[in-house]
PDB file of N, CA and C in Angstrom:
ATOM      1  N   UNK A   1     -19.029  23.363  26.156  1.00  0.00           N
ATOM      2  CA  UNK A   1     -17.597  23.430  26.187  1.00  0.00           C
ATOM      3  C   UNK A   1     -17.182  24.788  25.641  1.00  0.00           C
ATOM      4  N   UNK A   2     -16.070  25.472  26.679  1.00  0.00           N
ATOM      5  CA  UNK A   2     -16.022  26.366  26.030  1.00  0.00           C
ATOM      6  C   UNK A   2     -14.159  26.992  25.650  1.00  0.00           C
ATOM      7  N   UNK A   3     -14.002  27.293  24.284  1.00  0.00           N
ATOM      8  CA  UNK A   3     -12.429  27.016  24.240  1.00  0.00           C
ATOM      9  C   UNK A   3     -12.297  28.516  24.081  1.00  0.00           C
ATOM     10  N   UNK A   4     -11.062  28.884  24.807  1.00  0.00           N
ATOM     11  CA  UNK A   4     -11.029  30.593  25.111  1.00  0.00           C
ATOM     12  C   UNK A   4      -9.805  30.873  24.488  1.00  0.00           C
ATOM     13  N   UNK A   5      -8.574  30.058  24.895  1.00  0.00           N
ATOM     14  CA  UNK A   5      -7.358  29.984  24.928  1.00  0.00           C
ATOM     15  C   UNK A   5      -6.825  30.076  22.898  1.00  0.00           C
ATOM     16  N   UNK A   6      -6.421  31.057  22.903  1.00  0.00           N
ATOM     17  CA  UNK A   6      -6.537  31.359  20.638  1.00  0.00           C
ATOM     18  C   UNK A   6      -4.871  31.453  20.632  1.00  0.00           C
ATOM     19  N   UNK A   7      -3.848  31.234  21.588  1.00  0.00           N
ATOM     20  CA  UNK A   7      -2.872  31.489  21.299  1.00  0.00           C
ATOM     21  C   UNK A   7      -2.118  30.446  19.899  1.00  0.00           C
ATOM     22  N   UNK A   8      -2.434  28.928  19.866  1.00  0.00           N
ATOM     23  CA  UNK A   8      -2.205  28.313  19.044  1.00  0.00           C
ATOM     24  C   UNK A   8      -2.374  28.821  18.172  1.00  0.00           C
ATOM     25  N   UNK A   9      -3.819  29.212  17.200  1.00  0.00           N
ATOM     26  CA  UNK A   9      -4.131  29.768  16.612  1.00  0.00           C
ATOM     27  C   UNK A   9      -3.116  30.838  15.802  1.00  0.00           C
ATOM     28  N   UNK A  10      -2.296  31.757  16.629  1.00  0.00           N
ATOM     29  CA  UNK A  10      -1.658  32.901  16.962  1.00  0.00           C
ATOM     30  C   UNK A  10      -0.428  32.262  15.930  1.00  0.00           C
ATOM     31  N   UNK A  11       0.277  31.146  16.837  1.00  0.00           N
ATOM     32  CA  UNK A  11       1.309  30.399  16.036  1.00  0.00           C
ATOM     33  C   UNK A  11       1.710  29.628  15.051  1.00  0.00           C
ATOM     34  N   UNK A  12      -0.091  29.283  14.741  1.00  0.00           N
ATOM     35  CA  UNK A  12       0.197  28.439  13.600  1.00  0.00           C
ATOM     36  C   UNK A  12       0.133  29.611  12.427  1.00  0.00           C
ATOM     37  N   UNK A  13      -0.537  30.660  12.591  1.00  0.00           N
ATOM     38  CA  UNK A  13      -0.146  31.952  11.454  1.00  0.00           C
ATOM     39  C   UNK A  13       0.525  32.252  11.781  1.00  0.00           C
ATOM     40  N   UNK A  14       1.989  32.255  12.230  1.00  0.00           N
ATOM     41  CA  UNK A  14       2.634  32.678  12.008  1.00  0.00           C
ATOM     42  C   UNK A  14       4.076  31.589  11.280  1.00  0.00           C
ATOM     43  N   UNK A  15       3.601  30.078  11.767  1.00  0.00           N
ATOM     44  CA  UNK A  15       4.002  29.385  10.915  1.00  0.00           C
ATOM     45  C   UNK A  15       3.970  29.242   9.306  1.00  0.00           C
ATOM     46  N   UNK A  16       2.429  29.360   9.168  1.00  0.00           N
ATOM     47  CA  UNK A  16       2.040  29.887   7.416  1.00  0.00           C
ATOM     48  C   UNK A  16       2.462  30.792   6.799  1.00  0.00           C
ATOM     49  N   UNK A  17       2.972  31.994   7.526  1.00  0.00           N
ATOM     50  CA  UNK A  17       3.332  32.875   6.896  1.00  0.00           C
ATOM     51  C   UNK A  17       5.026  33.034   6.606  1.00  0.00           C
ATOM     52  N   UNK A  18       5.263  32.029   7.248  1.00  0.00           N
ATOM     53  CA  UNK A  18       6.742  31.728   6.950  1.00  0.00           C
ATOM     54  C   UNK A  18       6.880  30.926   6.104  1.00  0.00           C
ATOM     55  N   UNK A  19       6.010  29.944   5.373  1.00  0.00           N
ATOM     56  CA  UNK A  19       5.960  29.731   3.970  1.00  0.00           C
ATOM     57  C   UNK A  19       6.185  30.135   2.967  1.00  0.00           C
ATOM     58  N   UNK A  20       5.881  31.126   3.239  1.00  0.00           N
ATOM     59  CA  UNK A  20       5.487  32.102   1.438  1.00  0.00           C
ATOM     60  C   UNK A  20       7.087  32.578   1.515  1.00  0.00           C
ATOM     61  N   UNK A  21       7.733  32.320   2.627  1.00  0.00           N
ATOM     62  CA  UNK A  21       9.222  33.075   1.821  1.00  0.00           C
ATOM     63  C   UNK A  21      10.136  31.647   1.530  1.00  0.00           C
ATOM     64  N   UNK A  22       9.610  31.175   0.718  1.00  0.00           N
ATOM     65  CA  UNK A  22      10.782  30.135   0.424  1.00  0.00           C
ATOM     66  C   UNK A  22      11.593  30.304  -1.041  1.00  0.00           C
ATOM     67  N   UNK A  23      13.037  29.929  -0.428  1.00  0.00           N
ATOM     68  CA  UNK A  23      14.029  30.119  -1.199  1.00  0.00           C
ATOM     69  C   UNK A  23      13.799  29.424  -2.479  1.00  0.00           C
ATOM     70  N   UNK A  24      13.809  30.194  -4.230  1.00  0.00           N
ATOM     71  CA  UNK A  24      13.926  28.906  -5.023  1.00  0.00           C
ATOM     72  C   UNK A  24      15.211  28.072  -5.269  1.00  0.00           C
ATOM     73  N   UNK A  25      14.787  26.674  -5.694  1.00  0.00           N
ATOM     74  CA  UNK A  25      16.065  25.948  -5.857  1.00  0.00           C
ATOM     75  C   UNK A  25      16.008  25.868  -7.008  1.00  0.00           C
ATOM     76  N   UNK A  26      18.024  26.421  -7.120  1.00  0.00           N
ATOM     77  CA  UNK A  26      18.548  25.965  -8.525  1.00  0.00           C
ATOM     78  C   UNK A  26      17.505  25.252  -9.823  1.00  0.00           C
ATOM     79  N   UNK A  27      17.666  25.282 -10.994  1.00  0.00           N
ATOM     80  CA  UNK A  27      16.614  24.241 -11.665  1.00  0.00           C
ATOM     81  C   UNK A  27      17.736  23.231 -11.864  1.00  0.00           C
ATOM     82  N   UNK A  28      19.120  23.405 -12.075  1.00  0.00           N
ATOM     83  CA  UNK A  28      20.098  22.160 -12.413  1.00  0.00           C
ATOM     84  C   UNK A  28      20.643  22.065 -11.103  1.00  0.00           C
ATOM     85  N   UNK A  29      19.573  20.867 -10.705  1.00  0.00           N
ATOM     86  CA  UNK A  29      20.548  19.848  -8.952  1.00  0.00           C
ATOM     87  C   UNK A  29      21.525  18.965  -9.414  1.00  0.00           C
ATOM     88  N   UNK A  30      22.708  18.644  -8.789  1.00  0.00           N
ATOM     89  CA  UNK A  30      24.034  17.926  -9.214  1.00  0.00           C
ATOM     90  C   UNK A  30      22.903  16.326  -9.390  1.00  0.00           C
ATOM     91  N   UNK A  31      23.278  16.012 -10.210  1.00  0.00           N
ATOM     92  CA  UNK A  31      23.093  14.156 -10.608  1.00  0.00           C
ATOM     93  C   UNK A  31      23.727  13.325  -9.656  1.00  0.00           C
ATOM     94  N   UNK A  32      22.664  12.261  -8.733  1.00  0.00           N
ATOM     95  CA  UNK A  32      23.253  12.123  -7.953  1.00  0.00           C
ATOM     96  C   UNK A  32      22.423  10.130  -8.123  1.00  0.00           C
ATOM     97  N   UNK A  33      24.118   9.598  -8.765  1.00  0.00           N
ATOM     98  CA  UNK A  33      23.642   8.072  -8.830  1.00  0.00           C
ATOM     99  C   UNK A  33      23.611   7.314  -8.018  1.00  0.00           C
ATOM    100  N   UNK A  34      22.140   6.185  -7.955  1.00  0.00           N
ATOM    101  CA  UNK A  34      22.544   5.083  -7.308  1.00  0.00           C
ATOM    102  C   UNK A  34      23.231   4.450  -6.865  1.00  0.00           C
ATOM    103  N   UNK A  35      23.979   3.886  -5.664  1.00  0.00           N
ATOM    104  CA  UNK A  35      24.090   2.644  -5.998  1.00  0.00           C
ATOM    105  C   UNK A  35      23.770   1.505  -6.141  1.00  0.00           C
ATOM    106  N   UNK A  36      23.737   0.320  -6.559  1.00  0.00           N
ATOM    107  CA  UNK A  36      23.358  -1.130  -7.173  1.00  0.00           C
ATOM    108  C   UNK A  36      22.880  -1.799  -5.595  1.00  0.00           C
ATOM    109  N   UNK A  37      21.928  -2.122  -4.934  1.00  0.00           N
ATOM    110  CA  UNK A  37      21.912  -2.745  -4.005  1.00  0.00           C
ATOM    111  C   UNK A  37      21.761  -4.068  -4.232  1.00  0.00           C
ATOM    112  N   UNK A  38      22.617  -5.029  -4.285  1.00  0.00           N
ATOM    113  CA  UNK A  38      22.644  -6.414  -4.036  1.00  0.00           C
ATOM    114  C   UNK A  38      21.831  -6.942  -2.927  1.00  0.00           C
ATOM    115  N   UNK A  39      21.801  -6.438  -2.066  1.00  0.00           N
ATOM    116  CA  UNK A  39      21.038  -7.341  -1.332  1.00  0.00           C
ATOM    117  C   UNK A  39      19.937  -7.424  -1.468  1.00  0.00           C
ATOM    118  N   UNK A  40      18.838  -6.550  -2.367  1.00  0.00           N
ATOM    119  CA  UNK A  40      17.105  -7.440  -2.619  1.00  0.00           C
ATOM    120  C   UNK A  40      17.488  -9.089  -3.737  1.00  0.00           C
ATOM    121  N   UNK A  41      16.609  -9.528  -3.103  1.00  0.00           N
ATOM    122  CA  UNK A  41      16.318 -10.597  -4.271  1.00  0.00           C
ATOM    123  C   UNK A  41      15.056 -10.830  -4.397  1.00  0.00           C
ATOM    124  N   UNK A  42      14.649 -11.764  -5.206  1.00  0.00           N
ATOM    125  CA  UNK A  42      13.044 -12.331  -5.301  1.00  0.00           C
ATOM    126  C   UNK A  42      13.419 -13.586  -5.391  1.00  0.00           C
ATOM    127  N   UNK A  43      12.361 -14.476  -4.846  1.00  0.00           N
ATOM    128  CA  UNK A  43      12.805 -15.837  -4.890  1.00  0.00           C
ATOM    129  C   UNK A  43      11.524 -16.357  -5.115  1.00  0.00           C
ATOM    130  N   UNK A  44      11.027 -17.244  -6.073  1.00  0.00           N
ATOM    131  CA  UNK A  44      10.034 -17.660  -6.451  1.00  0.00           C
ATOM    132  C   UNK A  44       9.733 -19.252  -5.894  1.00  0.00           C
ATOM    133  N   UNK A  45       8.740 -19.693  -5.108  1.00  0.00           N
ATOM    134  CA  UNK A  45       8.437 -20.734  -4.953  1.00  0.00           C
ATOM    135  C   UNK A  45       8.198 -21.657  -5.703  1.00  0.00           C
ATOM    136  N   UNK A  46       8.755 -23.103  -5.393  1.00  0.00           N
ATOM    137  CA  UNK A  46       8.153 -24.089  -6.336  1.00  0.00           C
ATOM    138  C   UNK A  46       6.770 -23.920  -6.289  1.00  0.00           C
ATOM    139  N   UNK A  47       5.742 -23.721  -5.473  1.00  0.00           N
ATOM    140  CA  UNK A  47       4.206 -24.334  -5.912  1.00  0.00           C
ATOM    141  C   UNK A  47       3.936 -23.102  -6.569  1.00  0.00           C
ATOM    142  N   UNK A  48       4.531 -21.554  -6.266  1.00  0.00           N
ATOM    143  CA  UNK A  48       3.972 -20.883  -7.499  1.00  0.00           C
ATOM    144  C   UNK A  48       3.854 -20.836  -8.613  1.00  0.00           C
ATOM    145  N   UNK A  49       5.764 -21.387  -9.187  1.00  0.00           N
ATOM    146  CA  UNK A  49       5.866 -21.709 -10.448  1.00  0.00           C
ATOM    147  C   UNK A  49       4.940 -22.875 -10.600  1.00  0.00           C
ATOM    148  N   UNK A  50       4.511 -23.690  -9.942  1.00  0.00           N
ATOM    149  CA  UNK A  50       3.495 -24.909 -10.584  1.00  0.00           C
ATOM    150  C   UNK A  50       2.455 -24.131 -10.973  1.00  0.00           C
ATOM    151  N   UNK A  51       1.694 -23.250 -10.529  1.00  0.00           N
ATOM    152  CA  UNK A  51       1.171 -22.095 -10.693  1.00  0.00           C
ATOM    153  C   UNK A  51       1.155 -21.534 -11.773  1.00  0.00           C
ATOM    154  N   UNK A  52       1.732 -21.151 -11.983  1.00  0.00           N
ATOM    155  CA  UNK A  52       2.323 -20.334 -13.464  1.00  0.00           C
ATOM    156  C   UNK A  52       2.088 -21.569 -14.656  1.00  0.00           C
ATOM    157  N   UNK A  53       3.209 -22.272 -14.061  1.00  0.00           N
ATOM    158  CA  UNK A  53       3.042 -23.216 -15.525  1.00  0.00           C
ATOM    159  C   UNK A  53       1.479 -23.466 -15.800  1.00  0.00           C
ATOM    160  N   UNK A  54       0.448 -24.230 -14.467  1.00  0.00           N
ATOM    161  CA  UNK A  54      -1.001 -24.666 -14.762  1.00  0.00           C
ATOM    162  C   UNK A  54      -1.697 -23.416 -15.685  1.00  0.00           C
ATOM    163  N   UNK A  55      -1.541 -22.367 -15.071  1.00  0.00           N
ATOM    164  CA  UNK A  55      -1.807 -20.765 -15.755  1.00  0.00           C
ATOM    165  C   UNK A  55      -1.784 -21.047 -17.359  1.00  0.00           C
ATOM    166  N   UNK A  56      -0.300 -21.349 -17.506  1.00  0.00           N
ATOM    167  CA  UNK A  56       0.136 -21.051 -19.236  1.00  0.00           C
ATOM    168  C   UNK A  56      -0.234 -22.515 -19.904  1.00  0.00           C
ATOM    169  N   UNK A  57      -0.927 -23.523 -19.335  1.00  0.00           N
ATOM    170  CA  UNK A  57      -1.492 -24.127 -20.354  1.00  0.00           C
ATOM    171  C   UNK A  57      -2.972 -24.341 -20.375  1.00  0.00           C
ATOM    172  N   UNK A  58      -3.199 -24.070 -19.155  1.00  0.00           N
ATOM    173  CA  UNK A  58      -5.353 -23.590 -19.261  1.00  0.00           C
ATOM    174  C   UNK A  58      -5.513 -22.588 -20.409  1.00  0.00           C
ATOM    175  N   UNK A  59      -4.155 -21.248 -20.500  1.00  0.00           N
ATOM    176  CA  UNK A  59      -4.340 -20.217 -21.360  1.00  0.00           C
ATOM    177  C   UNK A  59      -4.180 -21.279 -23.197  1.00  0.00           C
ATOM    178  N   UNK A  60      -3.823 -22.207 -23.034  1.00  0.00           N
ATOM    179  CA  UNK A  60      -3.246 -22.580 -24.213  1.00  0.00           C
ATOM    180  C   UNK A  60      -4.400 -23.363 -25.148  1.00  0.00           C
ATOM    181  N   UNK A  61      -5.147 -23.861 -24.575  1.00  0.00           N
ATOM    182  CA  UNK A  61      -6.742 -24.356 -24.387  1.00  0.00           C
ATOM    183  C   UNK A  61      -7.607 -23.563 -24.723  1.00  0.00           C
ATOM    184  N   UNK A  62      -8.153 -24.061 -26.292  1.00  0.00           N
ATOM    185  CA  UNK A  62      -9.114 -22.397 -26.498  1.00  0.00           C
ATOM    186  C   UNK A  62     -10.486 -22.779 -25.715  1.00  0.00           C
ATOM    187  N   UNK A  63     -11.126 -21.822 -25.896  1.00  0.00           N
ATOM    188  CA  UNK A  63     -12.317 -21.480 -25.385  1.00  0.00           C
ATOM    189  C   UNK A  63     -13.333 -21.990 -25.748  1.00  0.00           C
ATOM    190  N   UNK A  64     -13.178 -22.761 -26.899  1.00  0.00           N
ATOM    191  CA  UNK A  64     -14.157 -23.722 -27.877  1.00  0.00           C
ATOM    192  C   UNK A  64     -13.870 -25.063 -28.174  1.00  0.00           C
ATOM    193  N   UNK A  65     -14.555 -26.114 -27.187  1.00  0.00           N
ATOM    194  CA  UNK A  65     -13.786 -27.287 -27.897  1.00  0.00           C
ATOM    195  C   UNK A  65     -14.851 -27.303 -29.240  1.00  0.00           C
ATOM    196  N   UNK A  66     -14.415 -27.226 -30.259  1.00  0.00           N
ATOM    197  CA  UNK A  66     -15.165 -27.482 -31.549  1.00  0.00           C
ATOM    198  C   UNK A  66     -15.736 -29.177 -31.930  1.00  0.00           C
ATOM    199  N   UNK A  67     -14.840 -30.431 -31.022  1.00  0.00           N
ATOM    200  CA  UNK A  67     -14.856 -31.645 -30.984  1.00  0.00           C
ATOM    201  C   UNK A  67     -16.381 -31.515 -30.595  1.00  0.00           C
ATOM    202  N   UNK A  68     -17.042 -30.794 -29.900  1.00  0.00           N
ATOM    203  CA  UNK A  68     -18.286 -30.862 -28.842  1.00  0.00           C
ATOM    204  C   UNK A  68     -19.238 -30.142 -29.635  1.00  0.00           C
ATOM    205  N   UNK A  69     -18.757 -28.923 -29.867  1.00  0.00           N
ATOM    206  CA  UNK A  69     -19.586 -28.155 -30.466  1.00  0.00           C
ATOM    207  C   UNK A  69     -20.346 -28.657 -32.156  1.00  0.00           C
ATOM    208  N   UNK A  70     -19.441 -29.036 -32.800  1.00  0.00           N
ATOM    209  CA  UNK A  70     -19.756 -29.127 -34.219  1.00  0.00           C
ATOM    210  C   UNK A  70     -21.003 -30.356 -34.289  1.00  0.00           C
ATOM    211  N   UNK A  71     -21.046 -31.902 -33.767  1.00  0.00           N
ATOM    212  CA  UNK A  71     -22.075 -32.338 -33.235  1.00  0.00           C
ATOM    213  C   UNK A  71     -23.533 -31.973 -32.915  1.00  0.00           C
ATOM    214  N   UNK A  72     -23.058 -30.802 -31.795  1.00  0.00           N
ATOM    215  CA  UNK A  72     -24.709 -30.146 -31.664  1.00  0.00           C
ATOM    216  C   UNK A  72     -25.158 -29.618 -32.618  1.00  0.00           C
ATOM    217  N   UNK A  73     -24.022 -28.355 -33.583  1.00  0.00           N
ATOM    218  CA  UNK A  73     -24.801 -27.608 -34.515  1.00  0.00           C
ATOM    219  C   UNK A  73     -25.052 -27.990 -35.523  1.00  0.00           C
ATOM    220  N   UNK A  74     -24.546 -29.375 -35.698  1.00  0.00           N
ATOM    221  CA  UNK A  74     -25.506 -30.249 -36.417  1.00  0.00           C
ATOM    222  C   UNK A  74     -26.838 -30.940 -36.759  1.00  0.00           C
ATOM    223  N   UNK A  75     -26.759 -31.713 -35.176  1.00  0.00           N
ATOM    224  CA  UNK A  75     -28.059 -31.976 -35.105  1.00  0.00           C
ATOM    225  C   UNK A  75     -29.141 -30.983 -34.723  1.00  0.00           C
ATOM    226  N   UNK A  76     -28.490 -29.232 -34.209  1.00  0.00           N
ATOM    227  CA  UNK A  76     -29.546 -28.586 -34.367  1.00  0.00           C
ATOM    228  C   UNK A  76     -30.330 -27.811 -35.690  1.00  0.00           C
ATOM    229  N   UNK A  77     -29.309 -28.108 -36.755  1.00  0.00           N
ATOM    230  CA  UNK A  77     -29.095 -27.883 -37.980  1.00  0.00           C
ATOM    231  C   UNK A  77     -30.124 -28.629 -38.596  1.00  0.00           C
ATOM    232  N   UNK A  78     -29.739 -30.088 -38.415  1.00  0.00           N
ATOM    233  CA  UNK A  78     -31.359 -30.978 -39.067  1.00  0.00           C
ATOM    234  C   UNK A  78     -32.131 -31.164 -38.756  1.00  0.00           C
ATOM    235  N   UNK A  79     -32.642 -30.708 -37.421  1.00  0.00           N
ATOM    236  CA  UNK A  79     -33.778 -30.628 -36.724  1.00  0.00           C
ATOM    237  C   UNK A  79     -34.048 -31.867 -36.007  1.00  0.00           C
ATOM    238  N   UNK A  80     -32.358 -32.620 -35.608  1.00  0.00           N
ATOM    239  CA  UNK A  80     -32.735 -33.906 -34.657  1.00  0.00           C
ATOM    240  C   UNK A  80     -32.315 -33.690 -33.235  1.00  0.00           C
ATOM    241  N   UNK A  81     -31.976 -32.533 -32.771  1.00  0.00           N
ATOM    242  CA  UNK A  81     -31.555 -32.289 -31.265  1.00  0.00           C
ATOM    243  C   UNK A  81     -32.992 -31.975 -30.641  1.00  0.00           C
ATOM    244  N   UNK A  82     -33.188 -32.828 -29.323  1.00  0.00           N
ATOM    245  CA  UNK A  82     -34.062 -32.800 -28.816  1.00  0.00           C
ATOM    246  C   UNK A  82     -33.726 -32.635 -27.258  1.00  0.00           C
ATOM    247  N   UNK A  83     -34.219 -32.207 -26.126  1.00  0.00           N
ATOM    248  CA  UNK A  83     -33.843 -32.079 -24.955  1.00  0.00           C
ATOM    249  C   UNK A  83     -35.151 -31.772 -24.439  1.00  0.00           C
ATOM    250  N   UNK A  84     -35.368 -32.964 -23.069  1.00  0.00           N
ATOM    251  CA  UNK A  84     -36.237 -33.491 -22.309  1.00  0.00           C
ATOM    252  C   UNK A  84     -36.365 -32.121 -21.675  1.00  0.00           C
ATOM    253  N   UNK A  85     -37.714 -31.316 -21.128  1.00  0.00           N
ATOM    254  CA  UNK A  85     -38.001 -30.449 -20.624  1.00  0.00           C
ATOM    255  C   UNK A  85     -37.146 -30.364 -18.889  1.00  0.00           C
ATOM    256  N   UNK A  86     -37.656 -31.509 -18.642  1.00  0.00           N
ATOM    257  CA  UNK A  86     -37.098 -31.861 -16.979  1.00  0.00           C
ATOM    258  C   UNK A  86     -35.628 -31.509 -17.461  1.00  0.00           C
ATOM    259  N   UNK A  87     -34.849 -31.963 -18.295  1.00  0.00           N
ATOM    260  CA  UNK A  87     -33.101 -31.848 -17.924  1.00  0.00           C
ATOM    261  C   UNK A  87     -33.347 -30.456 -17.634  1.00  0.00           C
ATOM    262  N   UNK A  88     -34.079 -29.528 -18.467  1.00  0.00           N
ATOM    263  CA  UNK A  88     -33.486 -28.142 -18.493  1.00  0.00           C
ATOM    264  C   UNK A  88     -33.663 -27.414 -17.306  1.00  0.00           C
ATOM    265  N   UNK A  89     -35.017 -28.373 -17.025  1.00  0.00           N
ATOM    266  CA  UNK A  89     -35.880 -27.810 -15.135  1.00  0.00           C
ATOM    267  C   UNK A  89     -34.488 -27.737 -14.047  1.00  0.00           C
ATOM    268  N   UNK A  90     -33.885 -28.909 -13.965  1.00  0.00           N
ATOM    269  CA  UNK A  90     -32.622 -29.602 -13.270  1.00  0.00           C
ATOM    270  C   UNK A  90     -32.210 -28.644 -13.150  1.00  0.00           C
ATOM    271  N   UNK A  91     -31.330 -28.324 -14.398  1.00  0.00           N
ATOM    272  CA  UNK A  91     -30.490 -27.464 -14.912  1.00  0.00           C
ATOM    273  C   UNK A  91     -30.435 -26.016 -14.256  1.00  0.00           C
ATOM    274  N   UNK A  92     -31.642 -25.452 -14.533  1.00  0.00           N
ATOM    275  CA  UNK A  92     -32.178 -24.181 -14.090  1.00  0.00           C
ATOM    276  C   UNK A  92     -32.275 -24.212 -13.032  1.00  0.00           C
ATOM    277  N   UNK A  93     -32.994 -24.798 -11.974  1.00  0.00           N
ATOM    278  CA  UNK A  93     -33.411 -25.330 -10.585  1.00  0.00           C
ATOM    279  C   UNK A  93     -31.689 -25.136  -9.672  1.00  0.00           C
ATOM    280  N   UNK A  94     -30.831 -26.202 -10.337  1.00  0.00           N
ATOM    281  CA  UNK A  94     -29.777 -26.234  -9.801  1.00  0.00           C
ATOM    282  C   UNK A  94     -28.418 -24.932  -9.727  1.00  0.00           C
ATOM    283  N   UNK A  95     -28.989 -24.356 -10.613  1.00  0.00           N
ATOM    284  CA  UNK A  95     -27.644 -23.129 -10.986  1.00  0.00           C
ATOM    285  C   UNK A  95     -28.396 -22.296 -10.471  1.00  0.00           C
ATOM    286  N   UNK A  96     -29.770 -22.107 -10.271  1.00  0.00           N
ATOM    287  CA  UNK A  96     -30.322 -20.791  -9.538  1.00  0.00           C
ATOM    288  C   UNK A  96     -29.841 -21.149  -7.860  1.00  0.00           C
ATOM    289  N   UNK A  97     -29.994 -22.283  -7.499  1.00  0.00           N
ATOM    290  CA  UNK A  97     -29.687 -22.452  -6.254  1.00  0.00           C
ATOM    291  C   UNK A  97     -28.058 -22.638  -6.196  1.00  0.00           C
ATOM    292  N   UNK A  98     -27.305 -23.051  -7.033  1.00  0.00           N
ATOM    293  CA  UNK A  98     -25.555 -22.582  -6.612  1.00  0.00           C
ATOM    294  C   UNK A  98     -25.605 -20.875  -6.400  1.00  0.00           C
ATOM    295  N   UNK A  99     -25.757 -19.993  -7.545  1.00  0.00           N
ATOM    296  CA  UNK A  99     -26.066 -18.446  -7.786  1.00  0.00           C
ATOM    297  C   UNK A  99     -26.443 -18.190  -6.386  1.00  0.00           C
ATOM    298  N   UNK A 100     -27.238 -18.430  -5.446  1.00  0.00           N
ATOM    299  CA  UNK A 100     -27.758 -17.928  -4.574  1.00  0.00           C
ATOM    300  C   UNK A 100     -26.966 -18.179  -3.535  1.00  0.00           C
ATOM    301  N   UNK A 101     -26.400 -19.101  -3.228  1.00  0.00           N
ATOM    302  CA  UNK A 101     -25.116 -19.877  -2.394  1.00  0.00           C
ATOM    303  C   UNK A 101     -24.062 -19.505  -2.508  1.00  0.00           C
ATOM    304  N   UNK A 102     -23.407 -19.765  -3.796  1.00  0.00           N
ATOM    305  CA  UNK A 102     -22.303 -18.388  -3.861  1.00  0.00           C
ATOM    306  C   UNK A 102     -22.114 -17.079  -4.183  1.00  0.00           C
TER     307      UNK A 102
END
């Protein structure tokens, strides 16, 4: 392919070079206010707000039920917590294969 034709070329420098003369503007432009547009709104759905609310009380729920916890670190405390090898096989077996699935 062969491109011969450079006149573009020609015009677009001479477009660029009509850049470099630009006028500066004023530094103080007149203040020029808004007006208030009434017509946006937002309108929030009921199932979002159900949303929200489920949100702000999962958040309200700590991260520790201590009811559960204090039990174990007990009996791992006196040396009576015991756990069957197989549960943990299950356990492991089963979350490696969700992990891989999702």
């Amino acid at each position: 392919m062969n491109i011969s034709d450079t006149s573009g070329v020609h015009d677009l420098a001479s477009l660029l070079s009509g850049l470099q003369d630009v006028t500066k503007i004023p530094a103080k432009a007149p203040k020029v206010q808004a007006k208030p547009d009434n017509r946006d709104q937002v309108r929030i759905s009921t199932r979002a707000k159900q949303f929200q609310r489920a949100y702000e009380l999962v958040a309200q729920v700590p991260d520790i039920r201590q009811e559960k916890v204090a039990p174990l670190q007990q009996a791992i405390a006196s040396g009576t917590y015991n756990v069957r090898g197989e549960q943990v096989a299950n356990k492991l077996i089963t979350n490696t294969i969700l992990d891989t699935i999702l």
